[in-house]
PDB file of N, CA and C in Angstrom:
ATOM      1  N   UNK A   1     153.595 -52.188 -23.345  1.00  0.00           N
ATOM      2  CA  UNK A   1     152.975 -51.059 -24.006  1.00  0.00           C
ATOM      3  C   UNK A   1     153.041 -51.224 -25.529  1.00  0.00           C
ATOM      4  N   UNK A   2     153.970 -51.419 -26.041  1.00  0.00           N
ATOM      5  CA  UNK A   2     154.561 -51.992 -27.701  1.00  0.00           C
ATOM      6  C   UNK A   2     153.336 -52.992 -28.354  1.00  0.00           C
ATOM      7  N   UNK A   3     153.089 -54.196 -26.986  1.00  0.00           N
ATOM      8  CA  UNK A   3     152.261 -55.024 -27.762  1.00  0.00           C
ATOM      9  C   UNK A   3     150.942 -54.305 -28.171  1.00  0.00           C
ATOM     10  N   UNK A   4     150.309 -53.505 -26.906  1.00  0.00           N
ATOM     11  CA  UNK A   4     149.001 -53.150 -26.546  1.00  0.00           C
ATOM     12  C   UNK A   4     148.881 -52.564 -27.985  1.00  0.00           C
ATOM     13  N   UNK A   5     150.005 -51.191 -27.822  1.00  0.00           N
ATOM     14  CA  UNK A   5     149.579 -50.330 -29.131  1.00  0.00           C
ATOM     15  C   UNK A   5     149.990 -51.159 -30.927  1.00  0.00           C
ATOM     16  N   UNK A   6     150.910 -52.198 -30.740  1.00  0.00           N
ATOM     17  CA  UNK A   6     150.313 -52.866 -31.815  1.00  0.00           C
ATOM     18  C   UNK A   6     149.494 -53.700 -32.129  1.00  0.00           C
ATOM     19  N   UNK A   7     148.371 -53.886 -31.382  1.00  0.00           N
ATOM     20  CA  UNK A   7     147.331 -54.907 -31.678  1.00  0.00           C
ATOM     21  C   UNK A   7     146.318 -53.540 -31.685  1.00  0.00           C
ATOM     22  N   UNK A   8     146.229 -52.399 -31.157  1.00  0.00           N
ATOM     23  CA  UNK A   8     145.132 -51.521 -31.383  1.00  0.00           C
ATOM     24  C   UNK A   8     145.537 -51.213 -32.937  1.00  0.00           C
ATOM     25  N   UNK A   9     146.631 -50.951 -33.331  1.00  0.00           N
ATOM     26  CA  UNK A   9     147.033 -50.231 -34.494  1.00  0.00           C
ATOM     27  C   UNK A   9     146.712 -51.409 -35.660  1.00  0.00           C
ATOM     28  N   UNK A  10     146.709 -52.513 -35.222  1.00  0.00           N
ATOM     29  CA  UNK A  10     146.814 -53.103 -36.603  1.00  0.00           C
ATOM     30  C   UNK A  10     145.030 -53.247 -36.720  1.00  0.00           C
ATOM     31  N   UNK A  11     144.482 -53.370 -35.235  1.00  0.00           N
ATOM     32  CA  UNK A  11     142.840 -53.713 -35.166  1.00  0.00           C
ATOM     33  C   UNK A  11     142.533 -52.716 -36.519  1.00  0.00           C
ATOM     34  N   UNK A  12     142.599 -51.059 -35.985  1.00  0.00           N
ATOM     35  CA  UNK A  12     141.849 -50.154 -36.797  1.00  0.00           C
ATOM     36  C   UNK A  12     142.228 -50.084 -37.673  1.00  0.00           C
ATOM     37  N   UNK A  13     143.767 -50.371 -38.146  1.00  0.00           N
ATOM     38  CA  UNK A  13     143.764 -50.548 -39.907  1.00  0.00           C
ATOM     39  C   UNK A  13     142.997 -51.661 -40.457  1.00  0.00           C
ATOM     40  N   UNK A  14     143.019 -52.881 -39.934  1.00  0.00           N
ATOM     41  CA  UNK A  14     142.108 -53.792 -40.925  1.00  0.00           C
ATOM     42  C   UNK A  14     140.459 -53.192 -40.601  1.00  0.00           C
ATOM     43  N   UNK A  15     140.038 -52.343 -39.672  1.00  0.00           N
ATOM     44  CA  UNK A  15     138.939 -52.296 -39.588  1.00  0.00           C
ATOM     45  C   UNK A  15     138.534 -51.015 -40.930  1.00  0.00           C
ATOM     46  N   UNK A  16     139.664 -50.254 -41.234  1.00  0.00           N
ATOM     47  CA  UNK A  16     139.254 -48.888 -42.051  1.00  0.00           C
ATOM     48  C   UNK A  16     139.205 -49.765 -43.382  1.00  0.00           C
ATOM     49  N   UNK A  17     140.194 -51.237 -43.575  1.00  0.00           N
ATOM     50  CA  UNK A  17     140.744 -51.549 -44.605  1.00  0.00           C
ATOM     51  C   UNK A  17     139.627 -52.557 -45.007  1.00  0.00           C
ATOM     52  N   UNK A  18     138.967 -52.989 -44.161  1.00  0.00           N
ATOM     53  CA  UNK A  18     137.941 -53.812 -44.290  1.00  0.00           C
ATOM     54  C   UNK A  18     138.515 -55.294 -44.572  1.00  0.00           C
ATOM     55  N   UNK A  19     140.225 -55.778 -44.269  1.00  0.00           N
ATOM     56  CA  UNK A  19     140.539 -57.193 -44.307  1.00  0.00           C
ATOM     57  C   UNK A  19     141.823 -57.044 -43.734  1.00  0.00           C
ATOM     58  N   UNK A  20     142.010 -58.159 -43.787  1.00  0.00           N
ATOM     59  CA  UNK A  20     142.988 -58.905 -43.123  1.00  0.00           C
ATOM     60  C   UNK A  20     144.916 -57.701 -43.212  1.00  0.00           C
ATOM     61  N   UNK A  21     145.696 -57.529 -42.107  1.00  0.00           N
ATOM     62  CA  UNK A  21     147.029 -56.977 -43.280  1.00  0.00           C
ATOM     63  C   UNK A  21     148.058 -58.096 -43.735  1.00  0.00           C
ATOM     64  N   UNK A  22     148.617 -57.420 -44.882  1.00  0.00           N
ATOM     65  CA  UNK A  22     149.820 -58.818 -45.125  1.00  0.00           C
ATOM     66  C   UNK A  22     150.461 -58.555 -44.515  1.00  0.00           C
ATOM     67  N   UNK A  23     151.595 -59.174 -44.246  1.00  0.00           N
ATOM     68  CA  UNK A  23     152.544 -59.893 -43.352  1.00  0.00           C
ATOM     69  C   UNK A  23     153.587 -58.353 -43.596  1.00  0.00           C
ATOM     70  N   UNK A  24     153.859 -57.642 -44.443  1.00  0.00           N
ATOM     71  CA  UNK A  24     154.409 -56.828 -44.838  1.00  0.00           C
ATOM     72  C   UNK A  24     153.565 -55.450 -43.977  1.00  0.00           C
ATOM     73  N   UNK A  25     152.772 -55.799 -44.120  1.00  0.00           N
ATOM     74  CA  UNK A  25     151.728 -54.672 -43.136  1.00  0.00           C
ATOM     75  C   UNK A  25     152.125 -54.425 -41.958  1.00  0.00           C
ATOM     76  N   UNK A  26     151.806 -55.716 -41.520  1.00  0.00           N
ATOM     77  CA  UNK A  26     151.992 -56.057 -40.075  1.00  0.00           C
ATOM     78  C   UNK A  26     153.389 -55.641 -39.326  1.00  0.00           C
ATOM     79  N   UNK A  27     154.759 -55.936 -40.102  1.00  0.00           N
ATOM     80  CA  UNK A  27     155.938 -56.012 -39.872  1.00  0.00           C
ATOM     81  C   UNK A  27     156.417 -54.534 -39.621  1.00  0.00           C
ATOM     82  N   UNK A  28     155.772 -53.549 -40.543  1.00  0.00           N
ATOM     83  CA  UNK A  28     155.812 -52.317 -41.165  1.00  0.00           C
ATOM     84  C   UNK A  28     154.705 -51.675 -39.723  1.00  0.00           C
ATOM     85  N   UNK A  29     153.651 -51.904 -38.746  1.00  0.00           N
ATOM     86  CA  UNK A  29     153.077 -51.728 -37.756  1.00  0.00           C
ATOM     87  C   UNK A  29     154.086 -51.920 -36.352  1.00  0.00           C
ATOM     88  N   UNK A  30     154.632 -52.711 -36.567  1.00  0.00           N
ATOM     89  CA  UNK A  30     155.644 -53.784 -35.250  1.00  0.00           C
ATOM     90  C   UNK A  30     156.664 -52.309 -35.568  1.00  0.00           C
ATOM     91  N   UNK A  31     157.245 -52.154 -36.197  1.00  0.00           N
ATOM     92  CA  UNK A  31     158.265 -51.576 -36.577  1.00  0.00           C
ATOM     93  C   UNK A  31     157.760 -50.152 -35.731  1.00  0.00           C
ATOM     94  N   UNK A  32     156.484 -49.569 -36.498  1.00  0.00           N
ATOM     95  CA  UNK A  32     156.202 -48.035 -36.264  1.00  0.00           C
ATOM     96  C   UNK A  32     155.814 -48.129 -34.469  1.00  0.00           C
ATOM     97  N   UNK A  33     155.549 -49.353 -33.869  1.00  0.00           N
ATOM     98  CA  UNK A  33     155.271 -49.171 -32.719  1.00  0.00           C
ATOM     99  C   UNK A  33     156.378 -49.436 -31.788  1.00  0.00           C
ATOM    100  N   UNK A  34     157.845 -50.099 -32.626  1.00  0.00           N
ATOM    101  CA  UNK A  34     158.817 -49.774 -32.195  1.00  0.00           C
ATOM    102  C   UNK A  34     159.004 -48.152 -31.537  1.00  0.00           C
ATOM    103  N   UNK A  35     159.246 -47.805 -32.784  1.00  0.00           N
ATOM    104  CA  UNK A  35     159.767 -46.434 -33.071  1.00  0.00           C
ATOM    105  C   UNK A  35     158.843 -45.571 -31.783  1.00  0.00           C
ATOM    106  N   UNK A  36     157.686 -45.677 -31.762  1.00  0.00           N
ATOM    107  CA  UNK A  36     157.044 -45.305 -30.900  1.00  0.00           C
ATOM    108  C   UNK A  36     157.142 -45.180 -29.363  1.00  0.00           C
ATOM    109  N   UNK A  37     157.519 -46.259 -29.415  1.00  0.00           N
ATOM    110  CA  UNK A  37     158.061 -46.693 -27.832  1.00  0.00           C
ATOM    111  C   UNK A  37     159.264 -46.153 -27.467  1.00  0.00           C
ATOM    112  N   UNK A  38     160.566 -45.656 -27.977  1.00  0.00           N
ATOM    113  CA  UNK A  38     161.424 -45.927 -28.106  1.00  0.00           C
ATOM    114  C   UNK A  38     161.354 -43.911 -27.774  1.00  0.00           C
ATOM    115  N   UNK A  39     160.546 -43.142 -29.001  1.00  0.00           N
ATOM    116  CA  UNK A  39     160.432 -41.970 -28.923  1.00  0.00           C
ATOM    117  C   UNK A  39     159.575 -41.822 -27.557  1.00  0.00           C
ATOM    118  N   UNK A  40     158.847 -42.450 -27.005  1.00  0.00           N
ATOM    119  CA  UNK A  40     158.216 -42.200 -25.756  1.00  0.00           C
ATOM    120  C   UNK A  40     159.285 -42.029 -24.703  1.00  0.00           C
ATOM    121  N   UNK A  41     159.821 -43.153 -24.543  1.00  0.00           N
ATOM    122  CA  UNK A  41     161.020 -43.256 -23.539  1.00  0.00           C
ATOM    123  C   UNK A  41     161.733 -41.886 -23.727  1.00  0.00           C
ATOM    124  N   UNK A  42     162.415 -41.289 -25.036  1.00  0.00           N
ATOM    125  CA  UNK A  42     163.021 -40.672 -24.999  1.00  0.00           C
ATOM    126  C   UNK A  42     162.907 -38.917 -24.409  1.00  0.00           C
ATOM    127  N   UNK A  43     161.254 -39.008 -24.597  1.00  0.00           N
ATOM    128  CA  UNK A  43     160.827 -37.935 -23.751  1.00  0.00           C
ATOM    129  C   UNK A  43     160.181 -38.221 -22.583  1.00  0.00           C
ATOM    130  N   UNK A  44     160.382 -39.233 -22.250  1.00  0.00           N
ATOM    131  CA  UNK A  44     160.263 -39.022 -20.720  1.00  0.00           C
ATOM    132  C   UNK A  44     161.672 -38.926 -20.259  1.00  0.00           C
ATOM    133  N   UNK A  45     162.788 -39.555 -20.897  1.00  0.00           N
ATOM    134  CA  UNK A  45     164.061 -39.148 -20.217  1.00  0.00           C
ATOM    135  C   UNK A  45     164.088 -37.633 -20.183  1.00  0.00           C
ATOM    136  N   UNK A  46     164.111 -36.781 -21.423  1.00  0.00           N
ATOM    137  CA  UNK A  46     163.870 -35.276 -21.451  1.00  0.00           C
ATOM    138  C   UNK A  46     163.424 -34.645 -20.272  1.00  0.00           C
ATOM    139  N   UNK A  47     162.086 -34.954 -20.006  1.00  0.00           N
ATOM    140  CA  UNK A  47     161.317 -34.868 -18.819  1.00  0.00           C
ATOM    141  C   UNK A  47     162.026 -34.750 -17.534  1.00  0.00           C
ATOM    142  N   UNK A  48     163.082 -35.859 -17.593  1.00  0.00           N
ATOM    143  CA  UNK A  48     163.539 -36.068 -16.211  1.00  0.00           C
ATOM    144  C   UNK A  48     164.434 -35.359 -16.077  1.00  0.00           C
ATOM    145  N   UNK A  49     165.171 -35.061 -17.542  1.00  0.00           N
ATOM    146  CA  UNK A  49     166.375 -34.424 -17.186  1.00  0.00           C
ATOM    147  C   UNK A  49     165.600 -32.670 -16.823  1.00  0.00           C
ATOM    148  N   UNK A  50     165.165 -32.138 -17.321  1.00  0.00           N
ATOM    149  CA  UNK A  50     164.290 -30.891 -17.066  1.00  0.00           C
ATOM    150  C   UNK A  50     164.238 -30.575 -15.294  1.00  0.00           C
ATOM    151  N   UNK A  51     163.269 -31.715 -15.471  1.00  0.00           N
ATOM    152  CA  UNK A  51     163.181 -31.327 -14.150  1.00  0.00           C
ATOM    153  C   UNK A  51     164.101 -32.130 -12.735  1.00  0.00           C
ATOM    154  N   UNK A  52     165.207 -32.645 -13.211  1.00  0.00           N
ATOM    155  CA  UNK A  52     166.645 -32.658 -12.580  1.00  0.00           C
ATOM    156  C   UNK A  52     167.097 -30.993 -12.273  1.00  0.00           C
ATOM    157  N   UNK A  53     166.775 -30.085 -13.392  1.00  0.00           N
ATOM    158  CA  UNK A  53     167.959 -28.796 -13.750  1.00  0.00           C
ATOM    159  C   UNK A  53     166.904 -27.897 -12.780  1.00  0.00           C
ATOM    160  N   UNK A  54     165.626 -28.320 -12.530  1.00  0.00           N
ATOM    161  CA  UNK A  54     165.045 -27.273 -11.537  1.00  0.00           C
ATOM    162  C   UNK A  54     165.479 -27.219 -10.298  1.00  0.00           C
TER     163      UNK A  54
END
């Protein structure tokens, strides 16, 4: 899932940006789609625990 949404994320920034990102871009994308993934998981654990307590 991490890769998918960082190759969409970096597609539409160079597409708004009209070139290529630097390497600093890119790293700074990897990173936010970390974070992303990471906050996903964490609400689906939420999720589970929720509806554990029903």
């Amino acid at each position: 899932m991490q890769r998918c949404y960082t190759e969409d994320l970096r597609e539409e920034c160079e597409s708004k940006l009209g070139r290529s990102l630097t390497m600093e871009e890119t790293l700074f994308i990897e990173w936010m789609a970390e974070r992303h993934c990471e906050e996903m998981e964490g609400l689906a654990g939420n999720r589970a625990v929720l509806e554990a307590e029903r």
